[in-house]
PDB file of N, CA and C in Angstrom:
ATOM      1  N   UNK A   1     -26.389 -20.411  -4.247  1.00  0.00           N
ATOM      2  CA  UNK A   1     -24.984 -20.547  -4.558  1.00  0.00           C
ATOM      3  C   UNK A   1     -24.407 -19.228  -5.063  1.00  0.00           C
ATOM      4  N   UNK A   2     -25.330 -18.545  -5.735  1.00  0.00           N
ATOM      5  CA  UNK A   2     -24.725 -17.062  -6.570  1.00  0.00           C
ATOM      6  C   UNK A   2     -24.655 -16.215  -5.455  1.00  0.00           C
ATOM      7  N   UNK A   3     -25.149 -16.163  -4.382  1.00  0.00           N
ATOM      8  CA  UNK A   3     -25.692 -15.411  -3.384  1.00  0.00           C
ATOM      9  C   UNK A   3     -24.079 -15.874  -2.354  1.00  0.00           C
ATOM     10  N   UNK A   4     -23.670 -16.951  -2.392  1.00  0.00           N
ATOM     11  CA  UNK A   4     -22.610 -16.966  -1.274  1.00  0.00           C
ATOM     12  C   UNK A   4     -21.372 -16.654  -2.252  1.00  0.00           C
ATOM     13  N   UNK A   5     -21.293 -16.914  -3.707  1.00  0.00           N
ATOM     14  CA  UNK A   5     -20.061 -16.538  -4.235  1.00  0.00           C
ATOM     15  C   UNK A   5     -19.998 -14.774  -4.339  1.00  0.00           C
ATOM     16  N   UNK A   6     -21.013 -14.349  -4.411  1.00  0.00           N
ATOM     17  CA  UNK A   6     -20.791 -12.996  -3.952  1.00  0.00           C
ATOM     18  C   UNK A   6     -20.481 -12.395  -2.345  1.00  0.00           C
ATOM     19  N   UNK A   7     -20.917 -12.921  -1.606  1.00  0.00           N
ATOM     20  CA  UNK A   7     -21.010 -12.695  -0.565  1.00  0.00           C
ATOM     21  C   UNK A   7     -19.067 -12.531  -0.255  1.00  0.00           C
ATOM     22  N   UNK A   8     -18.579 -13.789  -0.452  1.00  0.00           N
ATOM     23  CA  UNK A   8     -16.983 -13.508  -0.366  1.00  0.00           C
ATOM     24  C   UNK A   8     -16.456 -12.688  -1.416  1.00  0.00           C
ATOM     25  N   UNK A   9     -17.036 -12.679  -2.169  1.00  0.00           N
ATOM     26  CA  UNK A   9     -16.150 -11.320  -3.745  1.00  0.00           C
ATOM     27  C   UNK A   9     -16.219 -10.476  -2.745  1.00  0.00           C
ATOM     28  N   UNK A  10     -17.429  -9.971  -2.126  1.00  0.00           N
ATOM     29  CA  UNK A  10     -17.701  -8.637  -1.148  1.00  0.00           C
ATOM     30  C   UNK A  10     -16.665  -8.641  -0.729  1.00  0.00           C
ATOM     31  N   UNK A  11     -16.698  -9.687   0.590  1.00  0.00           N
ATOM     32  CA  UNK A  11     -15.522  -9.468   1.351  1.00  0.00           C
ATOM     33  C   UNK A  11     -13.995  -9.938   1.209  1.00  0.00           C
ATOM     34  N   UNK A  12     -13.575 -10.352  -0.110  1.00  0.00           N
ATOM     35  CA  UNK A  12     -12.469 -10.677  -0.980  1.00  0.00           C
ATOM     36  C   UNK A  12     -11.974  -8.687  -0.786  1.00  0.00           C
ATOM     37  N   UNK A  13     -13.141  -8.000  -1.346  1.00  0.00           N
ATOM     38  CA  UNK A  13     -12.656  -7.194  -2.606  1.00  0.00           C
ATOM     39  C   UNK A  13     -11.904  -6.177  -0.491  1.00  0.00           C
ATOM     40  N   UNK A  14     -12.858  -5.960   0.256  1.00  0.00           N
ATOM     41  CA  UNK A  14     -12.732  -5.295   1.077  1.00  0.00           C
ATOM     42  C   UNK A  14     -11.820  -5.568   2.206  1.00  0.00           C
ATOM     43  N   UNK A  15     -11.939  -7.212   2.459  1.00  0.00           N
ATOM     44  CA  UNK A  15     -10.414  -7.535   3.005  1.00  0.00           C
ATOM     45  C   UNK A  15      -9.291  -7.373   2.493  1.00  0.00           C
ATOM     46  N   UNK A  16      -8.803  -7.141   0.718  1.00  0.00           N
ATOM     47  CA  UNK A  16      -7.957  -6.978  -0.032  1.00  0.00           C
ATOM     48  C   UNK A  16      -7.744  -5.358   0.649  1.00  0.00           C
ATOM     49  N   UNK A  17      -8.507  -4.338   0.639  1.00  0.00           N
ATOM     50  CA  UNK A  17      -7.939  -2.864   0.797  1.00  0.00           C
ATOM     51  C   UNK A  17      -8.031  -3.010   2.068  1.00  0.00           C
ATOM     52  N   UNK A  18      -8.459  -3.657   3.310  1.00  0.00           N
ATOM     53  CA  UNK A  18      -8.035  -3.971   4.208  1.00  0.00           C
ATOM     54  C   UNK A  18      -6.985  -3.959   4.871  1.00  0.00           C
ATOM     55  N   UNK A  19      -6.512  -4.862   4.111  1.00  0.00           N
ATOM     56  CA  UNK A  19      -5.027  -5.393   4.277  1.00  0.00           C
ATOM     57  C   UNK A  19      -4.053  -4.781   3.874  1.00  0.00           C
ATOM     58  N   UNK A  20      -4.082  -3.988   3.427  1.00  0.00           N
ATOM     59  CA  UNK A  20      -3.256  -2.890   3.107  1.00  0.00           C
ATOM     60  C   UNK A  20      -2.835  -1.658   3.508  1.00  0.00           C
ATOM     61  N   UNK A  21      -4.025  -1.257   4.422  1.00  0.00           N
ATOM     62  CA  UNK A  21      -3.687  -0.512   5.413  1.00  0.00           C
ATOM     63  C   UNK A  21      -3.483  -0.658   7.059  1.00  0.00           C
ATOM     64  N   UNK A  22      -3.687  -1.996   7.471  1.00  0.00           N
ATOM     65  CA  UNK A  22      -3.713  -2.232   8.668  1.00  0.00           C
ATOM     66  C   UNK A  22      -2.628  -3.061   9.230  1.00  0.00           C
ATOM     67  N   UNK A  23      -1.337  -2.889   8.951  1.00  0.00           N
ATOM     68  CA  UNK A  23      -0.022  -3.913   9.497  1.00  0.00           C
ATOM     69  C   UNK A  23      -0.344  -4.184  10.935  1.00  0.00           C
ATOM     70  N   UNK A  24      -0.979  -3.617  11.763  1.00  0.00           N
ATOM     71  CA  UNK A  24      -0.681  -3.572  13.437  1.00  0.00           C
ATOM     72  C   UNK A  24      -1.311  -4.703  13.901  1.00  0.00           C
ATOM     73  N   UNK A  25      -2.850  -5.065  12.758  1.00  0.00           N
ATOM     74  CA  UNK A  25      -4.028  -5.832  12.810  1.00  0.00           C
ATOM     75  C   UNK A  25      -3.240  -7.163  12.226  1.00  0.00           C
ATOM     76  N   UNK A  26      -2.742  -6.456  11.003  1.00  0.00           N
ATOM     77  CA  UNK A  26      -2.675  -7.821  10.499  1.00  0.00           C
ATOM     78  C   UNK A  26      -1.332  -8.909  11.025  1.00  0.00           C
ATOM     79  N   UNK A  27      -0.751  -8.273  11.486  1.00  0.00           N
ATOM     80  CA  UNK A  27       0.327  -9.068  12.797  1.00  0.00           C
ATOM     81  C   UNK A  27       0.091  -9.509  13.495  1.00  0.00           C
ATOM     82  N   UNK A  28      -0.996  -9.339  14.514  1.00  0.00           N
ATOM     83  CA  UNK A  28      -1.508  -9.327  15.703  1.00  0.00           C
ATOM     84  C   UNK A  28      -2.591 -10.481  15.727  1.00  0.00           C
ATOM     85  N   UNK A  29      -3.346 -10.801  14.863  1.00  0.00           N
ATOM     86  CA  UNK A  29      -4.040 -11.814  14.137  1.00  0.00           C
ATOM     87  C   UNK A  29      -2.866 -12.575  13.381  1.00  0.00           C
ATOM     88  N   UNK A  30      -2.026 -12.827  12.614  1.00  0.00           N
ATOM     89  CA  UNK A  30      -1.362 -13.901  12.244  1.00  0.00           C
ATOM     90  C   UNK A  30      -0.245 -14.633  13.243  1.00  0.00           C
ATOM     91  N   UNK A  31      -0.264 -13.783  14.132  1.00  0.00           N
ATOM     92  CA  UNK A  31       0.576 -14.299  15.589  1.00  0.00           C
ATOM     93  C   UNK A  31      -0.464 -15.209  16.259  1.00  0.00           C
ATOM     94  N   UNK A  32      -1.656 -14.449  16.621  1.00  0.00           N
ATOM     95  CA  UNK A  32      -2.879 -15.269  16.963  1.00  0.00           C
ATOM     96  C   UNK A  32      -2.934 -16.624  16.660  1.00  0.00           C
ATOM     97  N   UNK A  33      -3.602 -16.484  14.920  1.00  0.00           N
ATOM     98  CA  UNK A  33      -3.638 -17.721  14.431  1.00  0.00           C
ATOM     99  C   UNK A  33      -2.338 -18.540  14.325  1.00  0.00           C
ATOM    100  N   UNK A  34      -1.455 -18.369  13.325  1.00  0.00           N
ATOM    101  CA  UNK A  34      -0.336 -18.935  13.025  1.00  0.00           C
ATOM    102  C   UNK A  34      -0.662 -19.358  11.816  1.00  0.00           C
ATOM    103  N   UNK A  35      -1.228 -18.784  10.985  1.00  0.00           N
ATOM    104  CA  UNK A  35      -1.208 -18.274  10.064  1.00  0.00           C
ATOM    105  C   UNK A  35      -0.033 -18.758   9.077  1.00  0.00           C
ATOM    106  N   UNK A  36       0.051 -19.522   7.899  1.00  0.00           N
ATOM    107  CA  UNK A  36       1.650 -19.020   7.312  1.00  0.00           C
ATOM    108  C   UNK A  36       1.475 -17.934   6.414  1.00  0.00           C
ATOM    109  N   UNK A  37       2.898 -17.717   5.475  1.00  0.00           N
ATOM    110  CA  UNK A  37       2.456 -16.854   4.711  1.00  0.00           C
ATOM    111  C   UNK A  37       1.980 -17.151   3.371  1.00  0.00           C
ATOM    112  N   UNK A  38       2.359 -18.402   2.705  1.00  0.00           N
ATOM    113  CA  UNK A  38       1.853 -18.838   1.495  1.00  0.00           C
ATOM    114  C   UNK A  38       0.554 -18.550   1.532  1.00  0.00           C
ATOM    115  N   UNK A  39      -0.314 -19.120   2.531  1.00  0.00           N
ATOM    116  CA  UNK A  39      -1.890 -18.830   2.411  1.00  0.00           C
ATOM    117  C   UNK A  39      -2.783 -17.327   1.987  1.00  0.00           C
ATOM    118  N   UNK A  40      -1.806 -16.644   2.855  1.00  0.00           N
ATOM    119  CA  UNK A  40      -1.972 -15.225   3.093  1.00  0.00           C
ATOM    120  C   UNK A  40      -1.699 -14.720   1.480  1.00  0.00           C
ATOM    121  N   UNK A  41      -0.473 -14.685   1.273  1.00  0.00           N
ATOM    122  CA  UNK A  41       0.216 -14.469   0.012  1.00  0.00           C
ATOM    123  C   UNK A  41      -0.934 -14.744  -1.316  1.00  0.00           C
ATOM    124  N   UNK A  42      -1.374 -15.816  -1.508  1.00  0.00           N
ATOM    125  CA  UNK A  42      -2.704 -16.360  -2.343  1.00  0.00           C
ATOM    126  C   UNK A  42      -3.833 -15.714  -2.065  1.00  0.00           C
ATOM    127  N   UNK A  43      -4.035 -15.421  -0.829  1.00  0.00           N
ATOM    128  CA  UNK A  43      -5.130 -14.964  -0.727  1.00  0.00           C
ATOM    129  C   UNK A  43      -5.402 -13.572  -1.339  1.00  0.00           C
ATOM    130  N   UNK A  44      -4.138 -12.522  -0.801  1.00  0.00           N
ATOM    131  CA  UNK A  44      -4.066 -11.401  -1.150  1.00  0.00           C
ATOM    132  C   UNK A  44      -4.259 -11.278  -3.075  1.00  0.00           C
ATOM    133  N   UNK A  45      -3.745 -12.287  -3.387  1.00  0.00           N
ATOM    134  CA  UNK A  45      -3.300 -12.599  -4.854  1.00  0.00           C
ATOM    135  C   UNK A  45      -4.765 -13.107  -5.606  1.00  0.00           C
ATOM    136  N   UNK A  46      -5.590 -13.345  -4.869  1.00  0.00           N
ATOM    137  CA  UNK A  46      -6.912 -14.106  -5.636  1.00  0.00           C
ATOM    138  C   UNK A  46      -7.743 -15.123  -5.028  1.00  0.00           C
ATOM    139  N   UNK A  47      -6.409 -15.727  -4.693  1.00  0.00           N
ATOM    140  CA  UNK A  47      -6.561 -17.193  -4.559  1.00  0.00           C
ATOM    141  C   UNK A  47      -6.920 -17.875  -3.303  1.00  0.00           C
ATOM    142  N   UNK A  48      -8.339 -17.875  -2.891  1.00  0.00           N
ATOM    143  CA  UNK A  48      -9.267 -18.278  -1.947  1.00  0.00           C
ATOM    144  C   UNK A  48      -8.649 -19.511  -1.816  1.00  0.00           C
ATOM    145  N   UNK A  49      -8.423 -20.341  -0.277  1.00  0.00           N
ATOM    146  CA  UNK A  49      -8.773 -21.861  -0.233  1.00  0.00           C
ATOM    147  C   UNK A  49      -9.389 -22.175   1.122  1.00  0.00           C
ATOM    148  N   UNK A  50     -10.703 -22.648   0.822  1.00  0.00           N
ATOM    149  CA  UNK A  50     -11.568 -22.406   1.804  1.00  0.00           C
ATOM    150  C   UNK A  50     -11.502 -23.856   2.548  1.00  0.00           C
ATOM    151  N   UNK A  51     -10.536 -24.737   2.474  1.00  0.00           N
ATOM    152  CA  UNK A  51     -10.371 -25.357   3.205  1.00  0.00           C
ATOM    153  C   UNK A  51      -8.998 -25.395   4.730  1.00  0.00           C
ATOM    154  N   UNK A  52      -8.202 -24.060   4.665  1.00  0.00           N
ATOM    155  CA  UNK A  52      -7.506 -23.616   5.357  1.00  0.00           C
ATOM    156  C   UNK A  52      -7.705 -23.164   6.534  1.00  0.00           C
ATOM    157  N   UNK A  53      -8.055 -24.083   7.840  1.00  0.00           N
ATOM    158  CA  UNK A  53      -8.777 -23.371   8.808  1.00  0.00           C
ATOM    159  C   UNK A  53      -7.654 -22.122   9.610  1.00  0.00           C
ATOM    160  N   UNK A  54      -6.784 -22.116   9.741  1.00  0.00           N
ATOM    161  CA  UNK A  54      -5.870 -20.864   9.819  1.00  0.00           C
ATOM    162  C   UNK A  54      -6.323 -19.857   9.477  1.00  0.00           C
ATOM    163  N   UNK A  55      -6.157 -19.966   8.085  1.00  0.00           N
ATOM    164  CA  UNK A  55      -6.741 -18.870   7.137  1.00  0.00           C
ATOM    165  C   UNK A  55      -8.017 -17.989   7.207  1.00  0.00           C
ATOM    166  N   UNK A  56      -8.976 -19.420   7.465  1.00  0.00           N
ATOM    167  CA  UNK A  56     -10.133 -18.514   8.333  1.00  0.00           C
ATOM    168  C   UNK A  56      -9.966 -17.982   9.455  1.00  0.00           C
ATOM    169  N   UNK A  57      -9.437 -18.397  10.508  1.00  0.00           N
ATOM    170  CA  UNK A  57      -9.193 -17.707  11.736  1.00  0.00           C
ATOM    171  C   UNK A  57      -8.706 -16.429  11.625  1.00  0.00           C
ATOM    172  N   UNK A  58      -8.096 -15.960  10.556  1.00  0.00           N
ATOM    173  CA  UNK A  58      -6.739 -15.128  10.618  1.00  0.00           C
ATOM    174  C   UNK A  58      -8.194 -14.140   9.734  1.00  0.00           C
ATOM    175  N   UNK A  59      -8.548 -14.868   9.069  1.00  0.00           N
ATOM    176  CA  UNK A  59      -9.786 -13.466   8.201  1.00  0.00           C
ATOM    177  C   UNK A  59     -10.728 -13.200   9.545  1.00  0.00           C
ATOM    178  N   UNK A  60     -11.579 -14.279  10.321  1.00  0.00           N
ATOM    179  CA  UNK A  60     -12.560 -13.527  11.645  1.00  0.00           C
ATOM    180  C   UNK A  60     -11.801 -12.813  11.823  1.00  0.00           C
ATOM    181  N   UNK A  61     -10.562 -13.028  12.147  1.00  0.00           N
ATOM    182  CA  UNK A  61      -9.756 -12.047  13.717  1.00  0.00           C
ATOM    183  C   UNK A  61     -10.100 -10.601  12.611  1.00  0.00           C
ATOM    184  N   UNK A  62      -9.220 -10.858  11.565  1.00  0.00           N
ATOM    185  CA  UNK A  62      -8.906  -9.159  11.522  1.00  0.00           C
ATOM    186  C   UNK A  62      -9.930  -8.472  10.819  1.00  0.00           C
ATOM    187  N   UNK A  63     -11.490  -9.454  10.289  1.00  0.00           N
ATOM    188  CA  UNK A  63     -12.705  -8.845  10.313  1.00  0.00           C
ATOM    189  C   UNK A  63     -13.676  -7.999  11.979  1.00  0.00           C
ATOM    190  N   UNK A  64     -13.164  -9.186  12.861  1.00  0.00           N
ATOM    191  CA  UNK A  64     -13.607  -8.616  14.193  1.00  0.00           C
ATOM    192  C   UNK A  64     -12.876  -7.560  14.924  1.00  0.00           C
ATOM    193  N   UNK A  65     -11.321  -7.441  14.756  1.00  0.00           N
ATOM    194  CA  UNK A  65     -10.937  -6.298  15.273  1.00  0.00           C
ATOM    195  C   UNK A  65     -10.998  -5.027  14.300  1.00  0.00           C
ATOM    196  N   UNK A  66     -11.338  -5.195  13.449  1.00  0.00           N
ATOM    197  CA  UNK A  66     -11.828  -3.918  12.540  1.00  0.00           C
ATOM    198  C   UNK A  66     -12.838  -3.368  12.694  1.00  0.00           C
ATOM    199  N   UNK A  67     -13.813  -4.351  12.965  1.00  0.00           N
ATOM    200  CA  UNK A  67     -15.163  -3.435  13.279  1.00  0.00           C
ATOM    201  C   UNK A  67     -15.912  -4.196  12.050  1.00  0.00           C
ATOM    202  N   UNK A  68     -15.902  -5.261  11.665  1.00  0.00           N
ATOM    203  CA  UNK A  68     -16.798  -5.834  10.127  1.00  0.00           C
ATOM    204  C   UNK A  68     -17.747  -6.327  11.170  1.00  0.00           C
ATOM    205  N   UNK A  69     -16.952  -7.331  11.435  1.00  0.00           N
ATOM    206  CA  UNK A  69     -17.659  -8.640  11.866  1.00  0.00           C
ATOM    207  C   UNK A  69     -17.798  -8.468  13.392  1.00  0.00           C
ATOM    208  N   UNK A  70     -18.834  -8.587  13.760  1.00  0.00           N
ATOM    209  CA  UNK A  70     -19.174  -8.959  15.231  1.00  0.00           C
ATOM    210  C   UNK A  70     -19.610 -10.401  15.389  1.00  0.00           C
ATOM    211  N   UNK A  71     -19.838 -10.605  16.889  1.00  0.00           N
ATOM    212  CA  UNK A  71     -20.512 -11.709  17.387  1.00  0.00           C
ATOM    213  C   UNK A  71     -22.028 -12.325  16.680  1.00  0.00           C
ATOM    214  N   UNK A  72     -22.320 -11.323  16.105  1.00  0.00           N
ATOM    215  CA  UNK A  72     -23.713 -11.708  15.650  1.00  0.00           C
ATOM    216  C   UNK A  72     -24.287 -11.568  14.715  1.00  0.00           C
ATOM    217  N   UNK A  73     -23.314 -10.404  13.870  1.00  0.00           N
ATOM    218  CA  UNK A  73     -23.875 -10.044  12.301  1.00  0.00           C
ATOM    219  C   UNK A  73     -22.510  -9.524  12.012  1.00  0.00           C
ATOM    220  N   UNK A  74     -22.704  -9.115  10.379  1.00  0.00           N
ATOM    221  CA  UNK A  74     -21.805  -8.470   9.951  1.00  0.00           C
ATOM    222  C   UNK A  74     -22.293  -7.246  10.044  1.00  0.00           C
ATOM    223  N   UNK A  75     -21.806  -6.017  10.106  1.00  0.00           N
ATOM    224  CA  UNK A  75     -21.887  -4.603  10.429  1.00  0.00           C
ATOM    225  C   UNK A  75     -21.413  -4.009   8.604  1.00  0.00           C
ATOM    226  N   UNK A  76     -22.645  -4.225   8.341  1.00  0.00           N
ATOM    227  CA  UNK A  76     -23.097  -3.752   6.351  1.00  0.00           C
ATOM    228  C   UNK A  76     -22.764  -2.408   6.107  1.00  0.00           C
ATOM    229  N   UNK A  77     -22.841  -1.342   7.140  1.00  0.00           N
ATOM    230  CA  UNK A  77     -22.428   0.132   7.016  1.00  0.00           C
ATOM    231  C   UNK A  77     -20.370   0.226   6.600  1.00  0.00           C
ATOM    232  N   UNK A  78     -20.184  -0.750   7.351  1.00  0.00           N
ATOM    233  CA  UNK A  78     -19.069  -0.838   7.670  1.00  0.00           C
ATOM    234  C   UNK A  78     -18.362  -1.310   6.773  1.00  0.00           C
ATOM    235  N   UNK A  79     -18.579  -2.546   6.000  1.00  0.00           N
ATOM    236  CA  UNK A  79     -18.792  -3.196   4.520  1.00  0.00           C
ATOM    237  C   UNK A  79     -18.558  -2.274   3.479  1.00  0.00           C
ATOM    238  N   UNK A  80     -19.459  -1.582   3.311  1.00  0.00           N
ATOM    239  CA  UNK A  80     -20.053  -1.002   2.482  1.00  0.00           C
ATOM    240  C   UNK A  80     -19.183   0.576   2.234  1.00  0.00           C
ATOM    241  N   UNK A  81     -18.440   1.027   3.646  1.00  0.00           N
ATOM    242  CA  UNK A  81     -17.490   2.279   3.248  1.00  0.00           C
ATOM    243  C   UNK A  81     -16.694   1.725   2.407  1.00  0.00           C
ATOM    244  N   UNK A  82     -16.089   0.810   1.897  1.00  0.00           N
ATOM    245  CA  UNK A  82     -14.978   0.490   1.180  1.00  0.00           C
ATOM    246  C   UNK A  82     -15.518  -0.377  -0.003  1.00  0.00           C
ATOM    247  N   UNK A  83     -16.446  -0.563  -0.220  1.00  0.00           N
ATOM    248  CA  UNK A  83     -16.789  -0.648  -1.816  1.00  0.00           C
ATOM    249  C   UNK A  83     -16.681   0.670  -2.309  1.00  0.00           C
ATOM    250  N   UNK A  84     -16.648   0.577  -3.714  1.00  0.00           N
ATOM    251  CA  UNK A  84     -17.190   1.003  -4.898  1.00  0.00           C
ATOM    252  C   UNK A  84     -18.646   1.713  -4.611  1.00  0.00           C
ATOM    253  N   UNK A  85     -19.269   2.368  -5.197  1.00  0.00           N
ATOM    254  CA  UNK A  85     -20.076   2.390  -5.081  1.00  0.00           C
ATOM    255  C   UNK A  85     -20.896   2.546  -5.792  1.00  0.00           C
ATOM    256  N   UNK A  86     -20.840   1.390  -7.300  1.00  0.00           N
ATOM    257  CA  UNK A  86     -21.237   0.384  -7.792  1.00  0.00           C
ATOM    258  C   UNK A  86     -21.197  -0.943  -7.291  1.00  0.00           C
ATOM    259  N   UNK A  87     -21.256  -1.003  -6.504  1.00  0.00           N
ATOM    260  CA  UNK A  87     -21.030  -2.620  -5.840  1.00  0.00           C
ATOM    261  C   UNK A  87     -21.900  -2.074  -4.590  1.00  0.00           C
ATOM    262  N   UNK A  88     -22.561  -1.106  -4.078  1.00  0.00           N
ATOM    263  CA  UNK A  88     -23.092  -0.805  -2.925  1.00  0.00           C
ATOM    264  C   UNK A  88     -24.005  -1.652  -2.360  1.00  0.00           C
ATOM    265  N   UNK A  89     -24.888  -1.729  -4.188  1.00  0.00           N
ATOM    266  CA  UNK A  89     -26.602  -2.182  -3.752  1.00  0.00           C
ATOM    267  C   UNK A  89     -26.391  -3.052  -3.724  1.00  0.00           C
ATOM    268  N   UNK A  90     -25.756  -4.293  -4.482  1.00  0.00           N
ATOM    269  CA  UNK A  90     -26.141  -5.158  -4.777  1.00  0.00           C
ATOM    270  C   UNK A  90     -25.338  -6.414  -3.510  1.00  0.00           C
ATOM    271  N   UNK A  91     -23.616  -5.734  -3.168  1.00  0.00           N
ATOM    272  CA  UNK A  91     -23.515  -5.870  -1.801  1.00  0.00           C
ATOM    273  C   UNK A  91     -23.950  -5.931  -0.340  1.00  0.00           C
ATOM    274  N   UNK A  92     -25.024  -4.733  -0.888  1.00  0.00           N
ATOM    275  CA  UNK A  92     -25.741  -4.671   1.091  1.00  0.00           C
ATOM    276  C   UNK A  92     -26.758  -5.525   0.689  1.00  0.00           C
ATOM    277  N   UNK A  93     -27.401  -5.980  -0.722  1.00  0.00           N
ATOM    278  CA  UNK A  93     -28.473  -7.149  -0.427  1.00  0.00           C
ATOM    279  C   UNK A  93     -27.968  -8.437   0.150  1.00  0.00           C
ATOM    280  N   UNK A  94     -26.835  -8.887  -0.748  1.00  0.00           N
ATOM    281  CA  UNK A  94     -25.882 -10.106  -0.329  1.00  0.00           C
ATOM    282  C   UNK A  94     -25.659  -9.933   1.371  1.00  0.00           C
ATOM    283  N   UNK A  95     -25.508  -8.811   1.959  1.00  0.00           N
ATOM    284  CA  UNK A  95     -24.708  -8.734   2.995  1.00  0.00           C
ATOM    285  C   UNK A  95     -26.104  -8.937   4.230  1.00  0.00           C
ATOM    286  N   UNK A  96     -27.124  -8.407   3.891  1.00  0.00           N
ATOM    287  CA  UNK A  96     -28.381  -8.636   4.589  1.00  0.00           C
ATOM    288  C   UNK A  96     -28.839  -9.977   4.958  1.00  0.00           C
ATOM    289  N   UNK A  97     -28.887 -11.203   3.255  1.00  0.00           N
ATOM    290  CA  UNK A  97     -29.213 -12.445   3.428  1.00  0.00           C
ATOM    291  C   UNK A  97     -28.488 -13.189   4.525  1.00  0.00           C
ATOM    292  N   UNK A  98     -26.481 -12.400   4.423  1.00  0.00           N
ATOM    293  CA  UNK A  98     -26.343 -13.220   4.754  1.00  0.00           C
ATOM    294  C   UNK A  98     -26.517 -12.999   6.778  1.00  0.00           C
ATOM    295  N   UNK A  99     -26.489 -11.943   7.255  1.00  0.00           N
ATOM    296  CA  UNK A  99     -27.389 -11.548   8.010  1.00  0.00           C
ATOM    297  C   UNK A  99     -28.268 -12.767   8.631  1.00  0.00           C
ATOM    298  N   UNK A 100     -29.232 -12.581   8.045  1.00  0.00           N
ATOM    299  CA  UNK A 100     -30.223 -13.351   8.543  1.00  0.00           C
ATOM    300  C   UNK A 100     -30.181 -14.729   8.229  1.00  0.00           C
ATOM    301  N   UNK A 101     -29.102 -15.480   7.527  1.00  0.00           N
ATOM    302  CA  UNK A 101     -28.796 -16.928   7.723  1.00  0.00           C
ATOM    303  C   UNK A 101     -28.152 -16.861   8.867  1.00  0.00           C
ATOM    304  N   UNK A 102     -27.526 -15.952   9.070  1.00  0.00           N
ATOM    305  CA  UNK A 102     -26.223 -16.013  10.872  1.00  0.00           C
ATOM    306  C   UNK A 102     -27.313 -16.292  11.798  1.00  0.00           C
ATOM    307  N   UNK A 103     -28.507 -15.829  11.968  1.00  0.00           N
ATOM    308  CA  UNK A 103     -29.278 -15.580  13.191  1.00  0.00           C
ATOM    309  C   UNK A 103     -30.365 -16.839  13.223  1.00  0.00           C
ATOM    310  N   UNK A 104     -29.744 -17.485  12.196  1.00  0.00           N
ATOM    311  CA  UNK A 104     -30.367 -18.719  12.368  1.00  0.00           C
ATOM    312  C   UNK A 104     -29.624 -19.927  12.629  1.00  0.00           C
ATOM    313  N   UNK A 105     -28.415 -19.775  12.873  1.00  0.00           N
ATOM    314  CA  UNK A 105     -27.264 -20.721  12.873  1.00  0.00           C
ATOM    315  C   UNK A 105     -26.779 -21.281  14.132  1.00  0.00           C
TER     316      UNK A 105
END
């Protein structure tokens, strides 16, 4: 359980600076999904709701057209430019497990 609530802080903290530089992405994916903006708005703000399937759609898309997320793993190098780097190690372990739960799924 400690292992998946980090796993999204990771990608909380990195979709947050994400999103901040990528308007072209992040249009292009909320047109996609359809997305509203309240969700978005919360999200940016803290406020996860992981029962929003939109919401997820709209995070794959603009994890996969970035270059995070692929078809088959997450791409940890990639992750990992936009931490801290105090958050490096303990991120690319989280980011490994979760790795190898994908390839079993």
């Amino acid at each position: 359980m400690a292992s998946i609530f980090r796993f999204f802080s990771v990608f909380f903290i990195v979709l947050l600076i994400l999103m901040q530089t990528k308007a072209d992405i992040r249009r292009e994916c909320r047109k996609q999904t359809g997305v509203a903006w309240d969700p978005l708005s919360k999200f940016k703000n803290g406020d996860f709701n992981e029962n929003d399937p939109k919401l997820k759609c709209y995070l794959k898309c603009f994890m996969q057209k970035y270059g995070i997320f692929g078809d088959d793993s997450i791409y940890i190098d990639r992750v990992l430019r936009y931490l801290p780097y105090s958050m490096q190690k303990t991120s690319k372990n989280t980011l490994e497990k979760c790795n190898l739960i994908r390839k079993f799924l």
